[in-house]
Protein backbone atom coordinates (compact mmCIF):
# COMPACT_ATOMS: atom_id res chain seq x y z
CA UNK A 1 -30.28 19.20 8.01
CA UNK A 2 -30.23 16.74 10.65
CA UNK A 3 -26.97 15.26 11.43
CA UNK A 4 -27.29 11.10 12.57
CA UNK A 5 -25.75 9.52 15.61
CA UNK A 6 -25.05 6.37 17.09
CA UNK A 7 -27.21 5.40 20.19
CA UNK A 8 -24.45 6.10 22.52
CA UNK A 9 -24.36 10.23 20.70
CA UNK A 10 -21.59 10.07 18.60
CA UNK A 11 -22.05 11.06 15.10
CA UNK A 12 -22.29 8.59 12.36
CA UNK A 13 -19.75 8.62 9.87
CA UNK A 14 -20.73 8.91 6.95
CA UNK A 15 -18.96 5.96 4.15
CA UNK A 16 -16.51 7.46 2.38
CA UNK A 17 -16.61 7.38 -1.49
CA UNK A 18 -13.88 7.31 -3.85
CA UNK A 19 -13.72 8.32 -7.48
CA UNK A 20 -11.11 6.26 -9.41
CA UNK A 21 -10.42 7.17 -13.19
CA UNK A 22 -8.03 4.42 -14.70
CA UNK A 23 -8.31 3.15 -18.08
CA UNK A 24 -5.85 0.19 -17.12
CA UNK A 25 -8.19 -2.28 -15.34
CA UNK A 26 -6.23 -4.24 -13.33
CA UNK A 27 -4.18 -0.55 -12.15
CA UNK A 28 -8.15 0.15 -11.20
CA UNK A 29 -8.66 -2.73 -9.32
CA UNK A 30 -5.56 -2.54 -7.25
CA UNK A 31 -6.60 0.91 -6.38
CA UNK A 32 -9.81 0.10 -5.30
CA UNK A 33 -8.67 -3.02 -3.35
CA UNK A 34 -6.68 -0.61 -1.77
CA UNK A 35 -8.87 2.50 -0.87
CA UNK A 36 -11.49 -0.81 0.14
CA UNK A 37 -8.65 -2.45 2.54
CA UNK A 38 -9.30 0.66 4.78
CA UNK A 39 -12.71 -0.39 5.68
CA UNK A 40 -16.49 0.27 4.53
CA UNK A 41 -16.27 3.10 1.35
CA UNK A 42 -17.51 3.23 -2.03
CA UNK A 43 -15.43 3.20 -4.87
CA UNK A 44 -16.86 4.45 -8.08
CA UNK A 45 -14.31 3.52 -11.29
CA UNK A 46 -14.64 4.80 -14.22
CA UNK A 47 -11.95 4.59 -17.96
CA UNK A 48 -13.09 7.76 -19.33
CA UNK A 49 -13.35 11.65 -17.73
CA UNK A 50 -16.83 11.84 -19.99
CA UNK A 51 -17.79 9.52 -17.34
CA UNK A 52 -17.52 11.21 -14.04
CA UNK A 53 -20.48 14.00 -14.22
CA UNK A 54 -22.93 10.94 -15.24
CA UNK A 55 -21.55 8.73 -12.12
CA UNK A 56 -21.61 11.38 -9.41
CA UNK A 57 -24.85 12.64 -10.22
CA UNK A 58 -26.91 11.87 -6.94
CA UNK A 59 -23.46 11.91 -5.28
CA UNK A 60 -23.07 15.08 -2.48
CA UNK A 61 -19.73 14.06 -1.47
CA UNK A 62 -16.26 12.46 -2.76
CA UNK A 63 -13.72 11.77 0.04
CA UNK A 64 -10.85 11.53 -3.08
CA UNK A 65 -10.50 11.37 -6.37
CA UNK A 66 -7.64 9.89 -7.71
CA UNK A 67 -7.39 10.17 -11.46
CA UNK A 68 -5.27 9.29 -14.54
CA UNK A 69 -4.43 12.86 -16.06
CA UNK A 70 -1.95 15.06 -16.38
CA UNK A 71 -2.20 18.70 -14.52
CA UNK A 72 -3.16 20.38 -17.59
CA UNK A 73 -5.92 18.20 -18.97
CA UNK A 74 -7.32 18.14 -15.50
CA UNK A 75 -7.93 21.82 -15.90
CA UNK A 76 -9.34 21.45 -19.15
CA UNK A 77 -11.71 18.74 -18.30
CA UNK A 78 -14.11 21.03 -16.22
CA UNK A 79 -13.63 18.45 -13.69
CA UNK A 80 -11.78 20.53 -10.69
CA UNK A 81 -15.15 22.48 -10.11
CA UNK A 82 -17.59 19.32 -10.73
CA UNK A 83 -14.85 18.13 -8.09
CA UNK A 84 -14.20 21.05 -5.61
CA UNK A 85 -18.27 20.97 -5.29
CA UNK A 86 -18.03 17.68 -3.47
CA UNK A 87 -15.30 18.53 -1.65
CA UNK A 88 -12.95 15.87 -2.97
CA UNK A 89 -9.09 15.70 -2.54
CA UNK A 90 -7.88 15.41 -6.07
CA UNK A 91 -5.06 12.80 -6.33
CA UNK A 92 -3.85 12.93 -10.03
CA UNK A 93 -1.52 9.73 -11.31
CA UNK A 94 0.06 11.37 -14.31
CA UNK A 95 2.16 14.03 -14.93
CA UNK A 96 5.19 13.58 -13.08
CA UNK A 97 6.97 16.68 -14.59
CA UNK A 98 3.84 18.86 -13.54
CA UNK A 99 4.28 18.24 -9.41
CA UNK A 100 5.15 21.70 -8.58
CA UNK A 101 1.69 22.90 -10.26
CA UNK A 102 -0.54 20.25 -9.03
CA UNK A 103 0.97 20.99 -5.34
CA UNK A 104 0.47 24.79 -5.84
CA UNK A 105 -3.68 23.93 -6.07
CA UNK A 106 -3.66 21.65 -3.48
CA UNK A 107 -3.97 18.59 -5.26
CA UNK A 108 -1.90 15.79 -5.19
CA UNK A 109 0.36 13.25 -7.30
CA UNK A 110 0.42 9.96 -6.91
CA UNK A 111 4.19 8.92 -8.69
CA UNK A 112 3.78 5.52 -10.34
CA UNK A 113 4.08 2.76 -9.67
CA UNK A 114 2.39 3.06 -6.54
CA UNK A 115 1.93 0.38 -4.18
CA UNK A 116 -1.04 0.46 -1.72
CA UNK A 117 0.74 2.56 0.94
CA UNK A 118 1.44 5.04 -0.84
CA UNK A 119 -2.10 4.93 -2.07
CA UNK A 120 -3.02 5.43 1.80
CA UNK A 121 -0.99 8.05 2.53
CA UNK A 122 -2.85 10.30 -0.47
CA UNK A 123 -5.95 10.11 1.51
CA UNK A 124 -7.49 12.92 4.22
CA UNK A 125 -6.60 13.17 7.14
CA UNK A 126 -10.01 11.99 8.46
CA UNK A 127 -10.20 9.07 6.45
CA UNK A 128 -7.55 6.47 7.53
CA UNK A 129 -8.52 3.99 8.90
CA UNK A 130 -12.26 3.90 8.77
């Protein structure tokens, strides 16, 4: 694989892309206002966790995924390989009584309601600001 780079040698970064799973649309929009506030990224929204394998096919990467279920129907969903594969931080937004579990994988919870901060601050380290 051949890795691009600018004309003065520095790699290209490559656009980050965001999975957002909200069934409230205007929650959905403010998240991807948010996450598209940062700078150039794609931001993929979808109401349903059906959805996700049919969006991210053709998809090698997600920089985050920040989704609207609780720690234990994440698990359930098949969704934290489909997930781990692209290397995605997970960012869950329900489940408030499940932290210490979601922090115990590695994943995060975003506590509603969230303003746009703390929306930021759930993203990698590499992201911010592209």
């Amino acid at each position: 694989m051949t890795n691009r780079v600018e004309a003065d040698g520095k790699p290209v970064r490559a656009t980050p892309v965001f999975l957002v799973l909200e069934t409230d649309a205007l929650i959905a929009t403010d998240i991807a206002d948010a996450l598209s506030a940062q700078g150039p990224c794609r931001v993929v929204m979808v109401k349903k966790p059906a959805e996700i394998p049919v969006v991210l096919d053709g998809i090698a990467h997600v920089t985050a995924a920040l989704l609207e279920m609780r720690y234990g129907e994440f698990l359930d969903s098949g969704l934290p390989e489909l997930l781990g594969e692209r290397g995605a931080r997970i960012v869950l937004t329900a489940g408030e009584l499940d932290r210490d579990k979601i922090a115990d994988k590695g994943w995060f919870l975003l506590i509603r309601p969230f303003t746009d901060i703390m929306i930021r601050r759930m993203l990698p380290p590499a992201v911010p600001p592209f």
